[in-house]
Protein backbone atom coordinates (compact mmCIF):
# COMPACT_ATOMS: atom_id res chain seq x y z
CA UNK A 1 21.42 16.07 4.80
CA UNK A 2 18.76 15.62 2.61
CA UNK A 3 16.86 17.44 0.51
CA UNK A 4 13.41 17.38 -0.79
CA UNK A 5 11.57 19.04 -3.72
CA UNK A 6 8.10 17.91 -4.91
CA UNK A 7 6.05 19.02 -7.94
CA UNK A 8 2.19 18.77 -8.29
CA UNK A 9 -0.23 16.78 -10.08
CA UNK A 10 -2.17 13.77 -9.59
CA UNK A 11 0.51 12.14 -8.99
CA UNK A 12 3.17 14.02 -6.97
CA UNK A 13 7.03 13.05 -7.85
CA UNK A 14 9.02 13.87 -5.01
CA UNK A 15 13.21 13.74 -5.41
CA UNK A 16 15.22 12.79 -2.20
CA UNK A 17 18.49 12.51 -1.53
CA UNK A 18 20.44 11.03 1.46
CA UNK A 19 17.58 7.92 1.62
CA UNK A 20 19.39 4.95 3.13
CA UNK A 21 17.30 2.67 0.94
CA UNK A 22 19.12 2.64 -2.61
CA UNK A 23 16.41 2.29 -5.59
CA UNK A 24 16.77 -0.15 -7.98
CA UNK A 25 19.63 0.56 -10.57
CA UNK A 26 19.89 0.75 -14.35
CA UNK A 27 22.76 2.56 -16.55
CA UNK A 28 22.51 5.85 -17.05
CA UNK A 29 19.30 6.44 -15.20
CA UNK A 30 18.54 8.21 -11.85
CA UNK A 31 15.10 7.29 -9.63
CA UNK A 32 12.65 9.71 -8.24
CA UNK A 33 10.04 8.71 -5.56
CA UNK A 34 6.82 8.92 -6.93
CA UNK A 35 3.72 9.31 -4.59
CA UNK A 36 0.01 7.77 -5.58
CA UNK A 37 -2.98 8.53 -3.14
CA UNK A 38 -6.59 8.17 -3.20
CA UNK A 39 -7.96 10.62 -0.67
CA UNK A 40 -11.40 9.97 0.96
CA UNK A 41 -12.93 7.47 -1.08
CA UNK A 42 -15.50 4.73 -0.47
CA UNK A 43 -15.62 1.24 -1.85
CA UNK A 44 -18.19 -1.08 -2.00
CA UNK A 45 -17.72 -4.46 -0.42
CA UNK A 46 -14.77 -6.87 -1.98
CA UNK A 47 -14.33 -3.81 -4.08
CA UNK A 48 -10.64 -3.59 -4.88
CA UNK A 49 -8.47 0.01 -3.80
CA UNK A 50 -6.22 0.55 -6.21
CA UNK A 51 -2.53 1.33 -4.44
CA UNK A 52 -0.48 2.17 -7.71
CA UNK A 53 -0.82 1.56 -10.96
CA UNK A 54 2.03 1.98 -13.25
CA UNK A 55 2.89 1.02 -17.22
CA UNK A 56 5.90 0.51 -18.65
CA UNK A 57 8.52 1.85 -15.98
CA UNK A 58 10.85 0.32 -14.13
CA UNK A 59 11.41 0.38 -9.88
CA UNK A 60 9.82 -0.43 -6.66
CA UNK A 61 8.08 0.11 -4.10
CA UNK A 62 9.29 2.19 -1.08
CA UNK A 63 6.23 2.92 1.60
CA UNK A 64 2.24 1.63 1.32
CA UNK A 65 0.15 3.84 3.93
CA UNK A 66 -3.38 2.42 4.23
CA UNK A 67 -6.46 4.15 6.41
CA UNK A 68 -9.50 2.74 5.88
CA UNK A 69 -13.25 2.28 8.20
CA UNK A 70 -16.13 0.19 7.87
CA UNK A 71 -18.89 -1.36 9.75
CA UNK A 72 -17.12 -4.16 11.51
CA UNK A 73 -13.64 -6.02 11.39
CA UNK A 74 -14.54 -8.41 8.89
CA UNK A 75 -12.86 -5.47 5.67
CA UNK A 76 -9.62 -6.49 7.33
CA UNK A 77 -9.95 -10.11 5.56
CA UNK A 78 -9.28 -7.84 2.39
CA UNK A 79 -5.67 -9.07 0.72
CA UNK A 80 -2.97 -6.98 -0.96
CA UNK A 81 -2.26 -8.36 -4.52
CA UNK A 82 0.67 -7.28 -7.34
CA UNK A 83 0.16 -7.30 -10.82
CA UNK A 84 2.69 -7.27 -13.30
CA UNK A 85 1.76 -6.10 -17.19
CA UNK A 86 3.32 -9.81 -18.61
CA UNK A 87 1.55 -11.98 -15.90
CA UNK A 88 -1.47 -13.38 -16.33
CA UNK A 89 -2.26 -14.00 -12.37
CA UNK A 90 -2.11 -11.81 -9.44
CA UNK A 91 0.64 -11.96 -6.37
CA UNK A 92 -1.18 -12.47 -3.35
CA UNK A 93 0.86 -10.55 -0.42
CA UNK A 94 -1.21 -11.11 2.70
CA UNK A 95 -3.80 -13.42 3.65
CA UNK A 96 -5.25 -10.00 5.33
CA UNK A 97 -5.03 -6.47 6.04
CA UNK A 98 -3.16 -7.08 8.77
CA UNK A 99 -0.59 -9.65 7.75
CA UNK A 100 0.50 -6.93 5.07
CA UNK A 101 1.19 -4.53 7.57
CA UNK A 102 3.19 -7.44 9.82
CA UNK A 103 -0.17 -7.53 12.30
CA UNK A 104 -2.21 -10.66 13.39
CA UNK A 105 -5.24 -11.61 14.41
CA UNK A 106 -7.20 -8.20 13.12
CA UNK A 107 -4.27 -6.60 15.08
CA UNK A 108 -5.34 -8.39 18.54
CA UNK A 109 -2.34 -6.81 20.04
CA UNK A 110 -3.14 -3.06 19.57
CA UNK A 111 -0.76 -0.24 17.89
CA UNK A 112 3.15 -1.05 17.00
CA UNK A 113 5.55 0.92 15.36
CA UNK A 114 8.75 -1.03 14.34
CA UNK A 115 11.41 -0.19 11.37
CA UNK A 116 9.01 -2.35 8.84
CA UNK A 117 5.61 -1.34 9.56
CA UNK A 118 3.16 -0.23 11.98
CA UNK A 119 -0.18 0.24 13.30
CA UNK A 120 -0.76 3.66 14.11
CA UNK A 121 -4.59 3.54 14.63
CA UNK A 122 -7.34 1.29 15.65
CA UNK A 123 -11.14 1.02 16.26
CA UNK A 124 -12.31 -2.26 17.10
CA UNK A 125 -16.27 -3.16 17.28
CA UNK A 126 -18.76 -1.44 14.95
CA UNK A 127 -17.68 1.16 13.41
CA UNK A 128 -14.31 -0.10 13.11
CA UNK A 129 -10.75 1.72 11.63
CA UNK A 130 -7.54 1.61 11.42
CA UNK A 131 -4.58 3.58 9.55
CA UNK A 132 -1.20 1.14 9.05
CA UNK A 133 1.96 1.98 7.22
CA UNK A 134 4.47 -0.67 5.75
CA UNK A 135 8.21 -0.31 4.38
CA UNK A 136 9.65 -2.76 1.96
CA UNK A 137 13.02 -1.98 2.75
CA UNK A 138 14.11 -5.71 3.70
CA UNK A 139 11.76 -7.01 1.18
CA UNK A 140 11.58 -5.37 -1.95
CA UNK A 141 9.00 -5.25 -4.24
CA UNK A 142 10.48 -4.27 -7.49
CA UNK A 143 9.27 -3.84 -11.83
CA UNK A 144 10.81 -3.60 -14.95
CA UNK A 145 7.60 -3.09 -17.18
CA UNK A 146 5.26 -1.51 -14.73
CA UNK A 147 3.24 -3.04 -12.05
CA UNK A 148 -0.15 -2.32 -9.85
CA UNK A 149 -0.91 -3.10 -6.71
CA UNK A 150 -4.52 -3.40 -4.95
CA UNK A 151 -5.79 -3.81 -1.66
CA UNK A 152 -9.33 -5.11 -1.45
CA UNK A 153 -12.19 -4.11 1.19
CA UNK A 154 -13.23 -7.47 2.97
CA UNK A 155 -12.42 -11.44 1.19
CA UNK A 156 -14.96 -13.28 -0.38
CA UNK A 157 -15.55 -16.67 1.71
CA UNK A 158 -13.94 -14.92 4.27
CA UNK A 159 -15.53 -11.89 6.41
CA UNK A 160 -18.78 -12.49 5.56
CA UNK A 161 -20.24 -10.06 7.08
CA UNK A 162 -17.63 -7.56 5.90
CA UNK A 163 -19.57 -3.99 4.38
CA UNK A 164 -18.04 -1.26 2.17
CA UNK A 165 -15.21 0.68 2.85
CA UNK A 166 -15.64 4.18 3.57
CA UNK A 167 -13.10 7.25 4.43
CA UNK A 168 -10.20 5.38 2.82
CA UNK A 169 -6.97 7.05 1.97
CA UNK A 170 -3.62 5.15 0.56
CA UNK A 171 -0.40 6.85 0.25
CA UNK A 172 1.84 4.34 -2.24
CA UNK A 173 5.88 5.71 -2.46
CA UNK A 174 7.19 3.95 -5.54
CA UNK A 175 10.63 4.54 -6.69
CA UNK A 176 10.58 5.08 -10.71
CA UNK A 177 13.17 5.71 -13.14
CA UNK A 178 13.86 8.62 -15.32
C-alpha cells in the first residue's frame, strides 16, 4: 500500500511510499517528493512562470501540472526551459506548450490522457485555456546542485499576437534528497 503524509508551508513536502518510479539514489540518503505551486497568478506577455526553483539539492523531477488562459492560442508558443546553477544557458524542452505535454498543433486533436501526459482541458478561440499534466517517468529530468524550471506565456517571434497569462496555476512534484 502506500502511504502518504504531507506537512505545510510554501512549499509542501509530501513522503510516499510504494511509488513505482524509484528517485534518484545517493548513499545514505532517502528522497521526499516535494510539491511547488503558484496558485492563480497572472503574467504579462513572454513573461516567464516559474515551475521550481531549487539550490543546492540533488533529484528530479516527478509530475509538471500546468493550467493556464489567455486571450487567444498564440500563449501556447510559450517553451519550457531547465536551468542548472553551473550552466550558463538554458535547456529548451518544447518548442511549445503543447509539445511539453506530448500535444501538437495547439492540441488540434482535443483531450488525451496516456501514462506520460495528458490534456485534461481545452478552450479554443478567444478566451482560450487549457490545464495539461506531464510525467517524466521514461524521461527523467534529474540535479545534483539544484535546478529551475520555467514555462513562459507566449514566444517572442512566434505568437505574435499572444497576450498575458491570466488564472495560471502549476503544480511541479520534484523528488529531493534528505
Amino acid at each position: 500500500g502506500q502511504q502518504f503524509t504531507s506537512s505545510g508551508g510554501p512549499y509542501q513536502s509530501h513522503k510516499i511510499a510504494g511509488v513505482p518510479v524509484l528517485p534518484p539514489k545517493s548513499a545514505g540518503k532517502t528522497a521526499k517528493l516535494l510539491l511547488v505551486k503558484n496558485e492563480n497568478i497572472t503574467t504579462p506577455t513572454f513573461g516567464n512562470v516559474t515551475l521550481f526553483s531549487l539550490n543546492n539539492q540533488t533529484g528530479g523531477l516527478f509530475l509538471v501540472t500546468i493550467a493556464a488562459g489567455s486571450e487567444n492560442e498564440a500563449f501556447l508558443e510559450g517553451q519550457v526551459r531547465g536551468k542548472s546553477p553551473s550552466s550558463a544557458g538554458q535547456t529548451v524542452f518544447s518548442s511549445g506548450t503543447e509539445d511539453y505535454f506530448l500535444g501538437t498543433y495547439y492540441f488540434n486533436r482535443g483531450e488525451y490522457m496516456n501514462g506520460l501526459a495528458g490534456l485534461t482541458h481545452m478552450t479554443k478561440g478567444s478566451p482560450a485555456s487549457f490545464s495539461a499534466y506531464r510525467l517524466h517517468t521514461n524521461d527523467p529530468i534529474t540535479f545534483s546542485n539544484g535546478y529551475s524550471m520555467t514555462w513562459r506565456c507566449g514566444e517572442p517571434g512566434f505568437g505574435a499576437n499572444a497576450h498575458a497569462c491570466y488564472s495560471v496555476f502549476t503544480y511541479s512534484w520534484v523528488y529531493v534528497l534528505v
